[in-house]
Protein backbone atom coordinates (compact mmCIF):
# COMPACT_ATOMS: atom_id res chain seq x y z
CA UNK A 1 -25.28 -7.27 10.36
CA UNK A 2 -27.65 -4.72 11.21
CA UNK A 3 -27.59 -1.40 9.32
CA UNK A 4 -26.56 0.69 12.92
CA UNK A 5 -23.79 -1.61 13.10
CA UNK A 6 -22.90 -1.61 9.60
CA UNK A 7 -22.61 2.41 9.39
CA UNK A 8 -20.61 2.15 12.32
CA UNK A 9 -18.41 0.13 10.91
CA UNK A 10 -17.92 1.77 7.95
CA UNK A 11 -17.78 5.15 9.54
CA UNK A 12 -14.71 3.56 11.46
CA UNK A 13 -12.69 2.70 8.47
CA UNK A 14 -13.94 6.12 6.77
CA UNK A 15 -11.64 7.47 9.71
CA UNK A 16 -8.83 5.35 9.53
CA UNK A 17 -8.61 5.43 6.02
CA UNK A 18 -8.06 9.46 6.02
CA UNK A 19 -5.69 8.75 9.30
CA UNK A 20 -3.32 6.63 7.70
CA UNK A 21 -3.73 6.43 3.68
CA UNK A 22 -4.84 9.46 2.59
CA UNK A 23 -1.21 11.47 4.66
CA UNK A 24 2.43 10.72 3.65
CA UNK A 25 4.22 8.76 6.26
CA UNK A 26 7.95 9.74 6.65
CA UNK A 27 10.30 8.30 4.82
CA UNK A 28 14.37 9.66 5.72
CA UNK A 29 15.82 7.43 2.93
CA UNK A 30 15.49 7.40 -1.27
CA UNK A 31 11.85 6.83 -2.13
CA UNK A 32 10.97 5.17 -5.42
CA UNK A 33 7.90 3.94 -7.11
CA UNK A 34 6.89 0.40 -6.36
CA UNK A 35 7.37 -0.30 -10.09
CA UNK A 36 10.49 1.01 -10.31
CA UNK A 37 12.45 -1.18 -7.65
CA UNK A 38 14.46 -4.11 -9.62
CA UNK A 39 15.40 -5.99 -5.88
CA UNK A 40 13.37 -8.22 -3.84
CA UNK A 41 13.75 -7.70 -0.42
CA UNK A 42 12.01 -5.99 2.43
CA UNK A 43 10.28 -2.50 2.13
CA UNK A 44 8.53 0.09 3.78
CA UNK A 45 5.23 2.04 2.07
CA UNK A 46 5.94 5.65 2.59
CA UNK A 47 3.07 7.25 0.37
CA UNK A 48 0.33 5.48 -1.99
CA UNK A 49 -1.11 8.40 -4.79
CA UNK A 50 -4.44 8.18 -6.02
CA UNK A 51 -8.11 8.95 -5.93
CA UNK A 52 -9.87 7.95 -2.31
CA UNK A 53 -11.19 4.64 -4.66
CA UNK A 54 -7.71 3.41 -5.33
CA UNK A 55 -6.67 4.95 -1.36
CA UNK A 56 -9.09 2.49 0.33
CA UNK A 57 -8.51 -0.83 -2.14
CA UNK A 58 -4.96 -0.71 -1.12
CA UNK A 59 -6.01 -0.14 2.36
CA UNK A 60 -8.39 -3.43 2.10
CA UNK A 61 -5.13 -5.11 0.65
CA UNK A 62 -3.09 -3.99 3.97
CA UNK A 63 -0.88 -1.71 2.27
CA UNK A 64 -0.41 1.82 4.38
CA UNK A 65 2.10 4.23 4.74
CA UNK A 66 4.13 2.71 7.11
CA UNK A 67 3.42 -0.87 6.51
CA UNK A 68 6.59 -2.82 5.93
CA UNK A 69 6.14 -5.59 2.68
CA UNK A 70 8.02 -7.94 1.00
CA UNK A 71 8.86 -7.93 -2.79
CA UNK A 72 9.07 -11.71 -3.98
CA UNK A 73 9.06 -11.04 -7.63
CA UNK A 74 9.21 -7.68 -9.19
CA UNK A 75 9.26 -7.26 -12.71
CA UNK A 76 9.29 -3.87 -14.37
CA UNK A 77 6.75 -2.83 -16.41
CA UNK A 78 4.79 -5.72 -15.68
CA UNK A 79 3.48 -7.79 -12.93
CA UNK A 80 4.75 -7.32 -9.19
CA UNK A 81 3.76 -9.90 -6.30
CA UNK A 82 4.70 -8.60 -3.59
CA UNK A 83 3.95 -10.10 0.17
CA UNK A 84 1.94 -7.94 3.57
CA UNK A 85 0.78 -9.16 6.50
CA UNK A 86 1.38 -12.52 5.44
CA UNK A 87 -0.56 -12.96 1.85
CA UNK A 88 0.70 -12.29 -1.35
CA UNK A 89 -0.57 -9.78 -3.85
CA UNK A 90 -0.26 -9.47 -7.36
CA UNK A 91 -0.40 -5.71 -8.88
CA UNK A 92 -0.01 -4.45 -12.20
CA UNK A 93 1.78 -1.66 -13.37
CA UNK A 94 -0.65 1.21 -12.76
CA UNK A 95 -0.95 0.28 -9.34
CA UNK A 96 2.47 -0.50 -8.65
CA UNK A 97 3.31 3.28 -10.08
CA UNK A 98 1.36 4.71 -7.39
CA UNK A 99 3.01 3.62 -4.23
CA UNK A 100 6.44 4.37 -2.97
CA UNK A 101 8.69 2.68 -0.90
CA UNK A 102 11.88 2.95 0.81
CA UNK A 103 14.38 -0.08 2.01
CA UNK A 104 14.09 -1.15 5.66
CA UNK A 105 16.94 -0.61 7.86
């Protein structure tokens, strides 16, 4: 990829990044850390805290405010998988205490 088209590219999800990751999205119902919810089901991100590092890895994961997920497994204080746009991720505690959800309707 040439370097033009590379700092275009990056410039692009520099942008989107601050659009959507770096705001709170609204959330009308109870919103609880990620770590914190005991029920698998389907869930919707509302806000993700953090530095612009840990902002943009969970952007690269597909996890935005907004974004509906799936939990498969949650287990507190230790490992979540959860599932987003289709592929399953596995975060740890830290992580999981930074983002908060809400329940789909």
């Amino acid at each position: 990829m040439k370097l033009k088209k590379f700092h275009k590219h990056c410039s692009y999800f520099t942008e989107n990044l601050k659009k959507h990751c770096m705001r709170d999205h609204h959330c009308d119902e109870e919103v609880v850390p990620l770590s914190r919810q005991s029920k698998c089901g389907r869930f919707k991100v509302c806000k993700i805290h953090g530095d612009r590092k840990h902002c943009a890895r969970m952007a690269s994961l597909g996890l935005l405010p907004g974004e509906e997920m799936e939990i498969i497994c949650p287990e507190n204080g230790s490992l979540c998988v959860v599932k987003v746009r289709g592929g399953s991720i596995t975060l740890d505690n830290d992580t999981s205490d930074k983002i908060f959800i809400t329940a789909t309707e």
